[in-house]
PDB file of N, CA and C in Angstrom:
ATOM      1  N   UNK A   1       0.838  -1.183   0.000  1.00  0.00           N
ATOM      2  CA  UNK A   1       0.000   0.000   0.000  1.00  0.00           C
ATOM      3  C   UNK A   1       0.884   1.247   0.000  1.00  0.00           C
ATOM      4  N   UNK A   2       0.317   1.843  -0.865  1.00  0.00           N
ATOM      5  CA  UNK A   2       1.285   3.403  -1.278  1.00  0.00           C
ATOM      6  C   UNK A   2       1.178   4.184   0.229  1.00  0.00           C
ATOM      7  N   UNK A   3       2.558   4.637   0.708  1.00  0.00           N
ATOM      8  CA  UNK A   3       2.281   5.816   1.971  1.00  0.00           C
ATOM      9  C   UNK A   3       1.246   6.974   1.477  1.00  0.00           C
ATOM     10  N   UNK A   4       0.981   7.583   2.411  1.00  0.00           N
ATOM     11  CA  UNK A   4      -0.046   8.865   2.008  1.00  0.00           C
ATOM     12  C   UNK A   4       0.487   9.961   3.048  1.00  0.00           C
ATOM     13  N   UNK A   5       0.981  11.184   2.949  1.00  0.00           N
ATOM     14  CA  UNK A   5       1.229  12.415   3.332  1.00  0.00           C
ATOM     15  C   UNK A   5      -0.040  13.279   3.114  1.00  0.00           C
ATOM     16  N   UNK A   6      -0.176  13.749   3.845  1.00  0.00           N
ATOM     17  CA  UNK A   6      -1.154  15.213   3.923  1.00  0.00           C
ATOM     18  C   UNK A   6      -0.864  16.547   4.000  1.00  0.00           C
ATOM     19  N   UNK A   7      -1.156  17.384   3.575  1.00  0.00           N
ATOM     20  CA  UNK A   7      -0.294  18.395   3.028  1.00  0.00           C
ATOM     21  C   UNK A   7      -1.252  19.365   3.411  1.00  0.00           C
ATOM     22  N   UNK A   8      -1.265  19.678   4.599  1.00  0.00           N
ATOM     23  CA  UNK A   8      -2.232  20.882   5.033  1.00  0.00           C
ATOM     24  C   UNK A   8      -1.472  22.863   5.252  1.00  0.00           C
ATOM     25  N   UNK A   9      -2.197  23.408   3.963  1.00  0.00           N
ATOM     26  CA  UNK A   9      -1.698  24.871   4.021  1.00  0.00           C
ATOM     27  C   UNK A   9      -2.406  25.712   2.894  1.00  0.00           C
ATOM     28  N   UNK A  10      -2.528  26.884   3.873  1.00  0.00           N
ATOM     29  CA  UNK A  10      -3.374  27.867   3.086  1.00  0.00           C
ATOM     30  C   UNK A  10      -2.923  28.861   1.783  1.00  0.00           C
ATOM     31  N   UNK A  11      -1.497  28.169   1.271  1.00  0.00           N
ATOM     32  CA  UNK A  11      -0.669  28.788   0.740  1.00  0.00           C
ATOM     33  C   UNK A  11      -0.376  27.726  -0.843  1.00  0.00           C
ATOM     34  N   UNK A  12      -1.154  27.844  -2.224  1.00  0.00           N
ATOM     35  CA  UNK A  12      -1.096  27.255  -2.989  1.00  0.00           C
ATOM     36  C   UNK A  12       0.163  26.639  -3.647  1.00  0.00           C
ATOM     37  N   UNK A  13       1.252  27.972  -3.455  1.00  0.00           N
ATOM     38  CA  UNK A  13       2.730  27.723  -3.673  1.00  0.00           C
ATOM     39  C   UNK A  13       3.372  26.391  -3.445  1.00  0.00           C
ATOM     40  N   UNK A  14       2.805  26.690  -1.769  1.00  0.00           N
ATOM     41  CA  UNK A  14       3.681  25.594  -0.467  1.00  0.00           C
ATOM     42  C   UNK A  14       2.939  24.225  -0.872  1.00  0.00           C
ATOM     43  N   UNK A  15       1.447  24.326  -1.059  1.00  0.00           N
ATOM     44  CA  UNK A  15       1.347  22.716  -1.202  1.00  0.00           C
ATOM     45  C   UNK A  15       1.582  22.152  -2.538  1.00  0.00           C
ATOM     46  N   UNK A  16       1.759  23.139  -3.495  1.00  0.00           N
ATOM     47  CA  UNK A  16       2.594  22.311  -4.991  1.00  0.00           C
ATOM     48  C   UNK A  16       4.177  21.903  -4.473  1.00  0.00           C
ATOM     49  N   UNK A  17       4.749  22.661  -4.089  1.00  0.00           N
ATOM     50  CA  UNK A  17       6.045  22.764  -3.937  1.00  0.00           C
ATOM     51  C   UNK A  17       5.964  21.306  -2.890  1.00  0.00           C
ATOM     52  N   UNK A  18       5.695  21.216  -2.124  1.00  0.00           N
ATOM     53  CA  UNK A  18       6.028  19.827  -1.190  1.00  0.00           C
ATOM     54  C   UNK A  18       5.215  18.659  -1.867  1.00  0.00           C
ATOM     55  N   UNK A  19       4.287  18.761  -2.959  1.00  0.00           N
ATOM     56  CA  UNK A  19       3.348  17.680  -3.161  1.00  0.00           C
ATOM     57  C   UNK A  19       4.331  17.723  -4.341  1.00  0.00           C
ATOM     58  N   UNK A  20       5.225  18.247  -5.567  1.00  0.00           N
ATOM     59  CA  UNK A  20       6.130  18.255  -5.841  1.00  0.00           C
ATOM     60  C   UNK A  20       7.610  17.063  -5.315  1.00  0.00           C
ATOM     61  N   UNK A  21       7.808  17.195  -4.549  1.00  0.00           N
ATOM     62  CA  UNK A  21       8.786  16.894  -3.315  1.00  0.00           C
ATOM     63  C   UNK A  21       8.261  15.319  -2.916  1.00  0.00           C
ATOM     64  N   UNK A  22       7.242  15.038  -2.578  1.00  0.00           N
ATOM     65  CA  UNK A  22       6.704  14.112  -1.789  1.00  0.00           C
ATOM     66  C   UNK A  22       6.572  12.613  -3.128  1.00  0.00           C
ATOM     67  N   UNK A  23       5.686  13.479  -4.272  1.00  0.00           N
ATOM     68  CA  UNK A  23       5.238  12.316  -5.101  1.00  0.00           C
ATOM     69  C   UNK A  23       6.419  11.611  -5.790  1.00  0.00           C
ATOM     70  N   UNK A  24       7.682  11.903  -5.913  1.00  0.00           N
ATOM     71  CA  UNK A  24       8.757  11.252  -6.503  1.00  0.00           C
ATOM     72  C   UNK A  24       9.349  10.308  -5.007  1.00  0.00           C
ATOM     73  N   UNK A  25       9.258  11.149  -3.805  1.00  0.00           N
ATOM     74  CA  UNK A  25       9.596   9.807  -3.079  1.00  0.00           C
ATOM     75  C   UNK A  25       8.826   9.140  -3.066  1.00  0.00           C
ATOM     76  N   UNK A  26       7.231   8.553  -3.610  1.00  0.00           N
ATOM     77  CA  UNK A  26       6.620   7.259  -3.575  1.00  0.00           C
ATOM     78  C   UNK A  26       5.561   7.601  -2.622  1.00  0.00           C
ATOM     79  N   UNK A  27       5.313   8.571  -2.430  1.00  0.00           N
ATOM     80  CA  UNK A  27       4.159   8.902  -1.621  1.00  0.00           C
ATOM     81  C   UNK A  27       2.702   9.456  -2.162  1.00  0.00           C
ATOM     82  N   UNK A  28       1.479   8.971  -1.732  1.00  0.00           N
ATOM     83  CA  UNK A  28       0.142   9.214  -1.799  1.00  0.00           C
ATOM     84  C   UNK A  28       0.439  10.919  -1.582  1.00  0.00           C
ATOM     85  N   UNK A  29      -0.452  11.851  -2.261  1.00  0.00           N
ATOM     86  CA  UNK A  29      -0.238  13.220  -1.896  1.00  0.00           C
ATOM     87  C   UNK A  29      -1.644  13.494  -1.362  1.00  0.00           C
ATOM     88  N   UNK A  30      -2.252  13.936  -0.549  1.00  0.00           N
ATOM     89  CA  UNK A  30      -3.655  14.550  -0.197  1.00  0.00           C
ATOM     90  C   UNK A  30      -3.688  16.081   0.561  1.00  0.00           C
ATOM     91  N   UNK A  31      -4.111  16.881  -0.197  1.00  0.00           N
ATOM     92  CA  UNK A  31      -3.783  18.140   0.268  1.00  0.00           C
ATOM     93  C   UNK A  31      -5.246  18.735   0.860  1.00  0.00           C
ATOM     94  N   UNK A  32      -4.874  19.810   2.302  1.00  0.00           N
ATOM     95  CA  UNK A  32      -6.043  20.483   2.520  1.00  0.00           C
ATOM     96  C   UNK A  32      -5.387  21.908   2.415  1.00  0.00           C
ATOM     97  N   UNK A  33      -6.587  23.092   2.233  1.00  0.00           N
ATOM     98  CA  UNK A  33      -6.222  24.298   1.766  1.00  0.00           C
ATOM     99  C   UNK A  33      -6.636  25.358   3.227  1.00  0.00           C
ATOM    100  N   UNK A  34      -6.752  24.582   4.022  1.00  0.00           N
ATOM    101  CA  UNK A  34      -7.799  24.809   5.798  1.00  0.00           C
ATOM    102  C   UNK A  34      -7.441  24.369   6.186  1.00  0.00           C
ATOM    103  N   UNK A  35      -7.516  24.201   7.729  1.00  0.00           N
ATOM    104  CA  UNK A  35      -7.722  23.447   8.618  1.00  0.00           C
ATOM    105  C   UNK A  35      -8.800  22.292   8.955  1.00  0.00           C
ATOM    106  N   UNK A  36     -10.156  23.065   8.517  1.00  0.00           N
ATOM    107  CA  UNK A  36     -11.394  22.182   8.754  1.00  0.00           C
ATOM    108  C   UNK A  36     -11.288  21.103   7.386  1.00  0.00           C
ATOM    109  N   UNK A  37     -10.685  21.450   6.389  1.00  0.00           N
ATOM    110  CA  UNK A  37     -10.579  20.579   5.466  1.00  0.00           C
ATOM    111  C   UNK A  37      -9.464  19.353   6.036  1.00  0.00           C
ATOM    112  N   UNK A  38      -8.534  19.558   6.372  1.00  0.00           N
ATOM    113  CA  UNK A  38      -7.568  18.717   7.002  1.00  0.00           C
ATOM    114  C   UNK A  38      -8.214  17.739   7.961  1.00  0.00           C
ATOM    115  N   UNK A  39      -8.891  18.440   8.742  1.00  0.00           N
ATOM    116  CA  UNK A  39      -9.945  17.938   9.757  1.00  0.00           C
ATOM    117  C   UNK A  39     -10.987  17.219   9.006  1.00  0.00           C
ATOM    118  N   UNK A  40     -11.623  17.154   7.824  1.00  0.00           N
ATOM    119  CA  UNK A  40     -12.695  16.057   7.216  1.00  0.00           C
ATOM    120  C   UNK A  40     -12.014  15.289   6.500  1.00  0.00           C
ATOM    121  N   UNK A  41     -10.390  15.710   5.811  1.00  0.00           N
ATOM    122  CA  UNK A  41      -9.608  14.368   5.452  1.00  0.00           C
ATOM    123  C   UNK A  41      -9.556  13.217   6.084  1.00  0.00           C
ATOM    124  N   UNK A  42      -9.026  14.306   7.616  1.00  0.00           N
ATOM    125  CA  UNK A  42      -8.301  12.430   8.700  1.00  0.00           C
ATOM    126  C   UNK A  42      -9.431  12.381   9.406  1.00  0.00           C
ATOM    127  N   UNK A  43     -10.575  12.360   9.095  1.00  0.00           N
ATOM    128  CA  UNK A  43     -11.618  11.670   9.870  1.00  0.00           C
ATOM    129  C   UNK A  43     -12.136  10.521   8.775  1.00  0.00           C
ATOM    130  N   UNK A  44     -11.626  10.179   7.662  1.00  0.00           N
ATOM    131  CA  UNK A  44     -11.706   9.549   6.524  1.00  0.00           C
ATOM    132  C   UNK A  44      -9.995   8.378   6.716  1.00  0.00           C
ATOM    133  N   UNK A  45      -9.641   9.218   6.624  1.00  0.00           N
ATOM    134  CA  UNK A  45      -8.336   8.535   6.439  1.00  0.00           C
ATOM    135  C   UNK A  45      -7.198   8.661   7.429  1.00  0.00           C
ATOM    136  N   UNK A  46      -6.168   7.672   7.288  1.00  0.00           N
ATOM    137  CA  UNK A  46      -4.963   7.613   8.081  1.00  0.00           C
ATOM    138  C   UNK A  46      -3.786   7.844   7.344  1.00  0.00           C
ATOM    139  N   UNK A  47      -3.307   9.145   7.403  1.00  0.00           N
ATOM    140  CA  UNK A  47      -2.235   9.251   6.289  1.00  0.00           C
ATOM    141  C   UNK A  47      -0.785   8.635   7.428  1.00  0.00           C
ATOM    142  N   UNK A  48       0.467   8.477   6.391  1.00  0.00           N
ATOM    143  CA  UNK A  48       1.348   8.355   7.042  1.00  0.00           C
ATOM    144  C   UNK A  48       2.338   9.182   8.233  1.00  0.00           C
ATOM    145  N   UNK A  49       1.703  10.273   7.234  1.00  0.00           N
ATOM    146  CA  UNK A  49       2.242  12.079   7.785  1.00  0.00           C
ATOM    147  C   UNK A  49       1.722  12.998   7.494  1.00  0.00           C
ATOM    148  N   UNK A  50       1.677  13.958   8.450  1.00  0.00           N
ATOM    149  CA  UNK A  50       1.204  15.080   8.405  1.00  0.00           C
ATOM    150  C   UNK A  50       1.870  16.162   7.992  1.00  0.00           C
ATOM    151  N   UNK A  51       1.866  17.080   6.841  1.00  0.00           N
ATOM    152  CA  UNK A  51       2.487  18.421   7.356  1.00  0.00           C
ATOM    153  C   UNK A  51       1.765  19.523   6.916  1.00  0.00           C
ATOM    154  N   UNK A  52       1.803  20.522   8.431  1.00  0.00           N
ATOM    155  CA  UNK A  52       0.653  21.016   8.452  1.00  0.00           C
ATOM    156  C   UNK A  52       1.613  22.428   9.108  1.00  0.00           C
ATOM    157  N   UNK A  53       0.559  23.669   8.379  1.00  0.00           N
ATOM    158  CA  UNK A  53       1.250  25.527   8.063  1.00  0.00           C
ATOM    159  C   UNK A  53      -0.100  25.461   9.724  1.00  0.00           C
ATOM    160  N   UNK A  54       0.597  26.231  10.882  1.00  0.00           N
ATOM    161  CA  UNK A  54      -0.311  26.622  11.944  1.00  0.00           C
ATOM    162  C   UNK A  54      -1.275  28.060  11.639  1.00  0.00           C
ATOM    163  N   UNK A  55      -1.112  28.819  10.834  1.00  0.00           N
ATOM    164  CA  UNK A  55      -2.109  29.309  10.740  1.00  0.00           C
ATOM    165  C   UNK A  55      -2.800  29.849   9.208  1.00  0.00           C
ATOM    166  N   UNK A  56      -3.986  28.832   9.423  1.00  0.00           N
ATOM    167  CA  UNK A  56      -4.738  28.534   8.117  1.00  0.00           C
ATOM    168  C   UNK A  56      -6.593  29.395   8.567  1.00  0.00           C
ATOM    169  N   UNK A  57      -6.852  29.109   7.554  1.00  0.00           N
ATOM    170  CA  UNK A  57      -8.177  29.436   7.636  1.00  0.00           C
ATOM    171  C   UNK A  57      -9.544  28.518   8.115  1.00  0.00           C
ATOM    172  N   UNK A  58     -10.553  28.552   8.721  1.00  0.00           N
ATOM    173  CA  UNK A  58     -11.364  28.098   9.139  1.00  0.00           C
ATOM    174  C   UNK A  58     -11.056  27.074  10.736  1.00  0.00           C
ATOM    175  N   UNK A  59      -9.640  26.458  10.393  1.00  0.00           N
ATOM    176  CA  UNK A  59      -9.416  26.201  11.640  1.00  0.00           C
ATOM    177  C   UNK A  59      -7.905  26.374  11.353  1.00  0.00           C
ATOM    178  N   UNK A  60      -7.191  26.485  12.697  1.00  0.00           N
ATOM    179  CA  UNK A  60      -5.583  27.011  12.650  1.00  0.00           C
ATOM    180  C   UNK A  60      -5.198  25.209  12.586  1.00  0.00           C
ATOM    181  N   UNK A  61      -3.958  25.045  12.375  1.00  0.00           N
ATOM    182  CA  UNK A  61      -2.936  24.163  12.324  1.00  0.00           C
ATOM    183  C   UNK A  61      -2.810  23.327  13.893  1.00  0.00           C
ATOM    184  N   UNK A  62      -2.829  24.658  15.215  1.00  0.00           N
ATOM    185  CA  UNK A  62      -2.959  24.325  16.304  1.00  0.00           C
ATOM    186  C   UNK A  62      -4.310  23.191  16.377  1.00  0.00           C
ATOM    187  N   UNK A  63      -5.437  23.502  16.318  1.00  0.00           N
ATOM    188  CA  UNK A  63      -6.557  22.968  15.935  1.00  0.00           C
ATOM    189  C   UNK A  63      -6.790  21.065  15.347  1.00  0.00           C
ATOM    190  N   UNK A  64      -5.878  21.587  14.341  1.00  0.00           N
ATOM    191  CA  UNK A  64      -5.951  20.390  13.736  1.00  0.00           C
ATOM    192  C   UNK A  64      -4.705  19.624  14.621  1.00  0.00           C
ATOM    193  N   UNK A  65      -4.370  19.622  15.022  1.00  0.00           N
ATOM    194  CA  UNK A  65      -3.151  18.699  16.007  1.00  0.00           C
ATOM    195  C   UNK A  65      -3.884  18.862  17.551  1.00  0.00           C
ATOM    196  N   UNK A  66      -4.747  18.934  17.504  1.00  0.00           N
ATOM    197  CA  UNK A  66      -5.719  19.050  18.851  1.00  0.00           C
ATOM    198  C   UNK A  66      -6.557  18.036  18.460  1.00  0.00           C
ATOM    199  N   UNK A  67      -7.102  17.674  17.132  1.00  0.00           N
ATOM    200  CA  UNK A  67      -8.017  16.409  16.529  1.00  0.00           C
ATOM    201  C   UNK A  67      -7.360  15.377  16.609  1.00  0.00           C
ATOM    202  N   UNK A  68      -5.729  15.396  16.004  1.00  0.00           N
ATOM    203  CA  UNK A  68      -5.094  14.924  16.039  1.00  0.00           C
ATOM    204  C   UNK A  68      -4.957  13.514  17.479  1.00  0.00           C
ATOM    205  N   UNK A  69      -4.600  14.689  18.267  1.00  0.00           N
ATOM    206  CA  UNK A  69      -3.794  13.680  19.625  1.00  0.00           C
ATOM    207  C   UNK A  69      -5.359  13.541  20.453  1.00  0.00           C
ATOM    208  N   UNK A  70      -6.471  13.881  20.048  1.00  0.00           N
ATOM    209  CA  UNK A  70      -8.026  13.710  20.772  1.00  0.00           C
ATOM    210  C   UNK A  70      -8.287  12.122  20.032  1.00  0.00           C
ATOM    211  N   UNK A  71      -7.912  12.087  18.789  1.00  0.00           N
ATOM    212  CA  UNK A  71      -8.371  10.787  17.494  1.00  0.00           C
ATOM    213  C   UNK A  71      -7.325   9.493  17.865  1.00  0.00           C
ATOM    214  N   UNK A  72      -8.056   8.984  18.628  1.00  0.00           N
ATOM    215  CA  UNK A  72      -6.901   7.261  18.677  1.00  0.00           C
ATOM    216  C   UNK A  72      -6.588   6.605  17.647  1.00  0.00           C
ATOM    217  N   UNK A  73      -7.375   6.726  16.486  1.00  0.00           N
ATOM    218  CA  UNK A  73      -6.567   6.493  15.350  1.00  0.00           C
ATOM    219  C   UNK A  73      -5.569   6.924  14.627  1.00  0.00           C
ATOM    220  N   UNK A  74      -5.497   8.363  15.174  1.00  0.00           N
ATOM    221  CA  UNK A  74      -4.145   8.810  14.614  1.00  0.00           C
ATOM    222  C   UNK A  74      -3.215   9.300  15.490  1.00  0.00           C
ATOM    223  N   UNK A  75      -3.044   8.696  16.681  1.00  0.00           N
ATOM    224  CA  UNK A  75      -2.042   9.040  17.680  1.00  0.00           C
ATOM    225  C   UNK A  75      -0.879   8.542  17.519  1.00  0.00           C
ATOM    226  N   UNK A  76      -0.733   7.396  16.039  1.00  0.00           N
ATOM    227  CA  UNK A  76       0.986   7.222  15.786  1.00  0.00           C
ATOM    228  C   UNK A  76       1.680   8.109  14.654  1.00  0.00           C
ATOM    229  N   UNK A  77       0.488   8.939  14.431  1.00  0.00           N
ATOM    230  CA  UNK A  77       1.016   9.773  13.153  1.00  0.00           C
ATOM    231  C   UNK A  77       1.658  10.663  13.030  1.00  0.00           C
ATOM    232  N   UNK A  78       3.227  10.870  12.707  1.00  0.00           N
ATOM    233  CA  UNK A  78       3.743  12.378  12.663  1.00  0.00           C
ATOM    234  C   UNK A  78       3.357  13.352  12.563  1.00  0.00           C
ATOM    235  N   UNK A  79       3.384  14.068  13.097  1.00  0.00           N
ATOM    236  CA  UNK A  79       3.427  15.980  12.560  1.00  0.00           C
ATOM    237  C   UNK A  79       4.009  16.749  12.474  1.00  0.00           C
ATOM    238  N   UNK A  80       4.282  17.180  10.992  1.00  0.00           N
ATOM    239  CA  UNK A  80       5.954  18.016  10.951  1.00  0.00           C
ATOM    240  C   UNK A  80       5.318  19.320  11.227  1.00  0.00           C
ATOM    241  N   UNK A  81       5.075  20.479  11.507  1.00  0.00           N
ATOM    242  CA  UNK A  81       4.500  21.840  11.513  1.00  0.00           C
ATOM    243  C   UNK A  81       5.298  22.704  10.171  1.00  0.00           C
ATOM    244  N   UNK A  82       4.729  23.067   9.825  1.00  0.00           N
ATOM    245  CA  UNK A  82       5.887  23.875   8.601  1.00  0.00           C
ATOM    246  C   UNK A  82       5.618  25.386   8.288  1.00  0.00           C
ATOM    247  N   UNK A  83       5.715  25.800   9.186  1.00  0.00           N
ATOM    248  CA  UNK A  83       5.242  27.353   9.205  1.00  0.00           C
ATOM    249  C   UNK A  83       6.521  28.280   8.855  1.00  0.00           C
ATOM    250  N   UNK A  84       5.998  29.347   8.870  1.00  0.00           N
ATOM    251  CA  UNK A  84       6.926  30.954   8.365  1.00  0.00           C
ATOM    252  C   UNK A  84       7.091  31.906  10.001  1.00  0.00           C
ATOM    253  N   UNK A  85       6.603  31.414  10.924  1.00  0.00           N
ATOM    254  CA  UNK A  85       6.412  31.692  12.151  1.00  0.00           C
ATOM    255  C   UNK A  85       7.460  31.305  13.502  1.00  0.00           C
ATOM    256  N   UNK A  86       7.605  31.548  14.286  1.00  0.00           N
ATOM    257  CA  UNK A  86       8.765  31.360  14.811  1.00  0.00           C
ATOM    258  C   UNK A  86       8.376  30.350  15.911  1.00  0.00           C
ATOM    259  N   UNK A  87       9.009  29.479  16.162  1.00  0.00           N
ATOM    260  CA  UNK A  87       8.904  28.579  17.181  1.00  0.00           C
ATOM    261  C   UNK A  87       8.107  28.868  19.021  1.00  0.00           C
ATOM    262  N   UNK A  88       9.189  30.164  18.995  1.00  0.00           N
ATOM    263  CA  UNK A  88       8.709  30.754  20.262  1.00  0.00           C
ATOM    264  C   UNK A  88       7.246  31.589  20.586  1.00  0.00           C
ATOM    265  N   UNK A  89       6.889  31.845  19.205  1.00  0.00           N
ATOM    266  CA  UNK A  89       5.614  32.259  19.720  1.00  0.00           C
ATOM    267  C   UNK A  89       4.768  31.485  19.662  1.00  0.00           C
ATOM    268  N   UNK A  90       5.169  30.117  19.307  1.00  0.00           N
ATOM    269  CA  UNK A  90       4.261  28.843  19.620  1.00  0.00           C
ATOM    270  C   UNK A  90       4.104  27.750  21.202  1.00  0.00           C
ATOM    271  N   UNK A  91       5.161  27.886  21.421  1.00  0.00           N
ATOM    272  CA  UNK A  91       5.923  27.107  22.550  1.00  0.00           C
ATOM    273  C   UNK A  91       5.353  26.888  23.514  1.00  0.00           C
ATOM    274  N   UNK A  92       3.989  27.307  23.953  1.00  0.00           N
ATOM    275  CA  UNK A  92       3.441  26.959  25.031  1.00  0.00           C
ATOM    276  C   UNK A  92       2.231  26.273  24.788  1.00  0.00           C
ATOM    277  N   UNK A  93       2.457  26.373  23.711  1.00  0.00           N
ATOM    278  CA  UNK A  93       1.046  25.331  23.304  1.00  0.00           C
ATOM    279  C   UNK A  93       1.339  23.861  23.267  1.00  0.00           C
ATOM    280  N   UNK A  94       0.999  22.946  24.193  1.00  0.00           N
ATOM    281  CA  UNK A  94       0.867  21.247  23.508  1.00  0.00           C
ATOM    282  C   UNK A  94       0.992  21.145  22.677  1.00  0.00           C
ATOM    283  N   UNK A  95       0.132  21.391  21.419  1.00  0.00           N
ATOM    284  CA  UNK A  95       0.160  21.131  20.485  1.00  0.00           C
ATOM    285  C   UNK A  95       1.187  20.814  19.664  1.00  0.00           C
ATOM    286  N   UNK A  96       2.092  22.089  19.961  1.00  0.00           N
ATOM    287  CA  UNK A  96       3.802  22.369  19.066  1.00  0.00           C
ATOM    288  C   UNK A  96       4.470  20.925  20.258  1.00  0.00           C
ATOM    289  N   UNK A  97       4.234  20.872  21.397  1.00  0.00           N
ATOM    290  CA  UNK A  97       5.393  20.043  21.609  1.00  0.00           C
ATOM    291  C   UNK A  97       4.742  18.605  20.724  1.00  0.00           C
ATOM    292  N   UNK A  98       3.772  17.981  20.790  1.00  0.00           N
ATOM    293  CA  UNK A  98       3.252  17.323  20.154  1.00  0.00           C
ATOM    294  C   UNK A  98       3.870  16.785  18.776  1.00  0.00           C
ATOM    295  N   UNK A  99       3.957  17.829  18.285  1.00  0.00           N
ATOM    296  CA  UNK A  99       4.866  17.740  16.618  1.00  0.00           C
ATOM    297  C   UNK A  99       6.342  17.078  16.952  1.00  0.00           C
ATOM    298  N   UNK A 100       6.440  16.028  15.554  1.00  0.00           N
ATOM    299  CA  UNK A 100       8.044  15.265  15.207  1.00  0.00           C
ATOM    300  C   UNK A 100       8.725  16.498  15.113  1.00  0.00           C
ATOM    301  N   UNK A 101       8.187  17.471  14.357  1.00  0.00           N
ATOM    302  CA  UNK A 101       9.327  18.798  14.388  1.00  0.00           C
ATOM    303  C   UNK A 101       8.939  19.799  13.786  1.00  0.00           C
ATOM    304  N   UNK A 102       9.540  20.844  13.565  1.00  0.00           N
ATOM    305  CA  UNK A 102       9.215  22.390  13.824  1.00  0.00           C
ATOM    306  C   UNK A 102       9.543  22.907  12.492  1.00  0.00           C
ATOM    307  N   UNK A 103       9.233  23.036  11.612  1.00  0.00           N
ATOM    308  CA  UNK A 103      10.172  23.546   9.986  1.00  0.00           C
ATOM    309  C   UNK A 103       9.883  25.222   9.992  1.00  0.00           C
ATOM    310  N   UNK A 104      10.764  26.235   9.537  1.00  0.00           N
ATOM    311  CA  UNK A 104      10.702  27.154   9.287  1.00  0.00           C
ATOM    312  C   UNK A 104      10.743  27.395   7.894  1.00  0.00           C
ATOM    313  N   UNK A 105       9.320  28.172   7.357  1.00  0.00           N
ATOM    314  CA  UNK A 105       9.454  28.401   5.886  1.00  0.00           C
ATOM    315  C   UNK A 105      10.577  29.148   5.291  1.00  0.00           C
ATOM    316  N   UNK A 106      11.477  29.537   4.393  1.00  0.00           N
ATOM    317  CA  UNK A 106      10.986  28.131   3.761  1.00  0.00           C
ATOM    318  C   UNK A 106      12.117  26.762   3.907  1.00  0.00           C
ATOM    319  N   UNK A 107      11.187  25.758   3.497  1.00  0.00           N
ATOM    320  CA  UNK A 107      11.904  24.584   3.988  1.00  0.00           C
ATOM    321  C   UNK A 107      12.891  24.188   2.718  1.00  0.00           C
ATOM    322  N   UNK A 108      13.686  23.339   3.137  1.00  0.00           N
ATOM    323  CA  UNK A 108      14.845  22.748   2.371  1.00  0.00           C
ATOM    324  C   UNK A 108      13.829  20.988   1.658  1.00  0.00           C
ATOM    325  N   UNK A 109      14.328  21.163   0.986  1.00  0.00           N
ATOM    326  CA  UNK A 109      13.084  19.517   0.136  1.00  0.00           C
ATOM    327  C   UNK A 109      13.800  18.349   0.764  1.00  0.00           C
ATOM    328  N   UNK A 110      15.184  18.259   1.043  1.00  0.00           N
ATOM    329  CA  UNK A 110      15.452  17.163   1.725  1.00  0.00           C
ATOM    330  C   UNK A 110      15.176  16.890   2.896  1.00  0.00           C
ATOM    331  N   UNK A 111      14.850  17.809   3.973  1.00  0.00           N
ATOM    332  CA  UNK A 111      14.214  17.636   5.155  1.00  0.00           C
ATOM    333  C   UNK A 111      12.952  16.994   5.121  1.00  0.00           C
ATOM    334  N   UNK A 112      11.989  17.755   4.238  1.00  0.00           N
ATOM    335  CA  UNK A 112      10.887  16.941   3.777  1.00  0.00           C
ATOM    336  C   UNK A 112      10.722  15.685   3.070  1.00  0.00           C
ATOM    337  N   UNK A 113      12.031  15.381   2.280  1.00  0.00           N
ATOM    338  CA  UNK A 113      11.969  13.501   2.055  1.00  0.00           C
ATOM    339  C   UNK A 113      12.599  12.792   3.231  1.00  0.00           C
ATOM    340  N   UNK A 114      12.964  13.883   3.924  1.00  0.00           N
ATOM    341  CA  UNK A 114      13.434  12.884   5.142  1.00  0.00           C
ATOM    342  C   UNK A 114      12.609  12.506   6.098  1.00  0.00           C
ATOM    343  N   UNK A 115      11.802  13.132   6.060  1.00  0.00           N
ATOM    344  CA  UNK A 115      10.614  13.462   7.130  1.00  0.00           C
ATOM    345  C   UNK A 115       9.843  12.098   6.761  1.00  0.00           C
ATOM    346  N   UNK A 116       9.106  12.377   5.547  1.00  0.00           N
ATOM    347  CA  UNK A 116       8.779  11.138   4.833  1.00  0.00           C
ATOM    348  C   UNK A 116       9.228   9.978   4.980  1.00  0.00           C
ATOM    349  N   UNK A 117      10.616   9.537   4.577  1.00  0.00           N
ATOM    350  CA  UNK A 117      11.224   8.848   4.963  1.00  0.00           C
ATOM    351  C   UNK A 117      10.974   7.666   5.897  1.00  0.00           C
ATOM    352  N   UNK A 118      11.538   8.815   7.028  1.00  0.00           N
ATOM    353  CA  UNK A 118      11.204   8.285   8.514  1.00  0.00           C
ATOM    354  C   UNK A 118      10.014   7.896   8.852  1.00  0.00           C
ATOM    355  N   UNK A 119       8.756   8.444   8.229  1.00  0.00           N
ATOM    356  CA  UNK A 119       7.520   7.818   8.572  1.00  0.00           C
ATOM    357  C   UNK A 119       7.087   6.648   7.798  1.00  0.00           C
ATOM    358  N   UNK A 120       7.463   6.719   6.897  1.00  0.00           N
ATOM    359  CA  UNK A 120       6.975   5.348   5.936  1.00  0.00           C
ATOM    360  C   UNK A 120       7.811   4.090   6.618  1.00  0.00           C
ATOM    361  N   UNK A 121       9.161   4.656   7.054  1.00  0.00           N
ATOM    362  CA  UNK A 121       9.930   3.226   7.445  1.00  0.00           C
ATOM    363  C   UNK A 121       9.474   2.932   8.603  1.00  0.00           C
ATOM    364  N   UNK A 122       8.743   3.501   9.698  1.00  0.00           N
ATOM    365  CA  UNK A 122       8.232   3.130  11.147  1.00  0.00           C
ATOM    366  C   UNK A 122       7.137   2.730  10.579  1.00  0.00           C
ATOM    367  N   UNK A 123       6.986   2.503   9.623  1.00  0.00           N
ATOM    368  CA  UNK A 123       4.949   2.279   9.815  1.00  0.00           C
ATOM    369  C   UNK A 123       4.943   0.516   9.015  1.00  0.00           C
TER     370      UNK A 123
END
């Protein structure tokens, strides 16, 4: 079964550019353009990974990693965060500690096949 990544961001650029990135390493691509969209994906499905921009429209990024670790079905699932935002003004939220890791836009593409990577080979 093909891995599947989710590609949650309100930024059309960012989710070509990583769904770009993702589909040559062998990965399922499923993109949301929201939060609440991200949120009616993985109530459907179990992707391998998440990567998800914290502030989107209809619901934030925080939000959706609050469904996240609430959903027992997806409590083995990575979450890379991949925002333009700085770590520290996140830091007290669960949520961020929650996340495999923290990306600052913009990201490098090998971090993101690595990311990948690492989740397809644990699963």
């Amino acid at each position: 079964m093909q891995p599947i990544a989710l590609i949650a961001d309100d930024d059309t650029l960012t989710l070509f550019f990583m769904e770009q990135i993702l589909l040559p390493a062998g990965m399922q691509v499923l993109k949301a353009e929201d939060g609440l969209q991200a949120v009616e994906i993985l109530q459907e499905v179990v992707p391998s990974i998440i990567f998800l921009d914290l502030l989107m429209p209809r619901l934030s990024g925080l939000d959706v990693v609050s469904f996240v670790m609430e959903s027992h079905h997806l409590r083995d699932v990575p979450v890379v965060i991949v925002t333009a935002h700085n770590r520290d003004r996140f830091v007290q939220f669960p949520q961020v500690a929650r996340a495999a890791a923290y990306l600052l836009k913009p990201v490098h593409p090998q971090d993101i096949r690595e990311f990948a990577r690492q989740a397809t080979a644990s699963r």
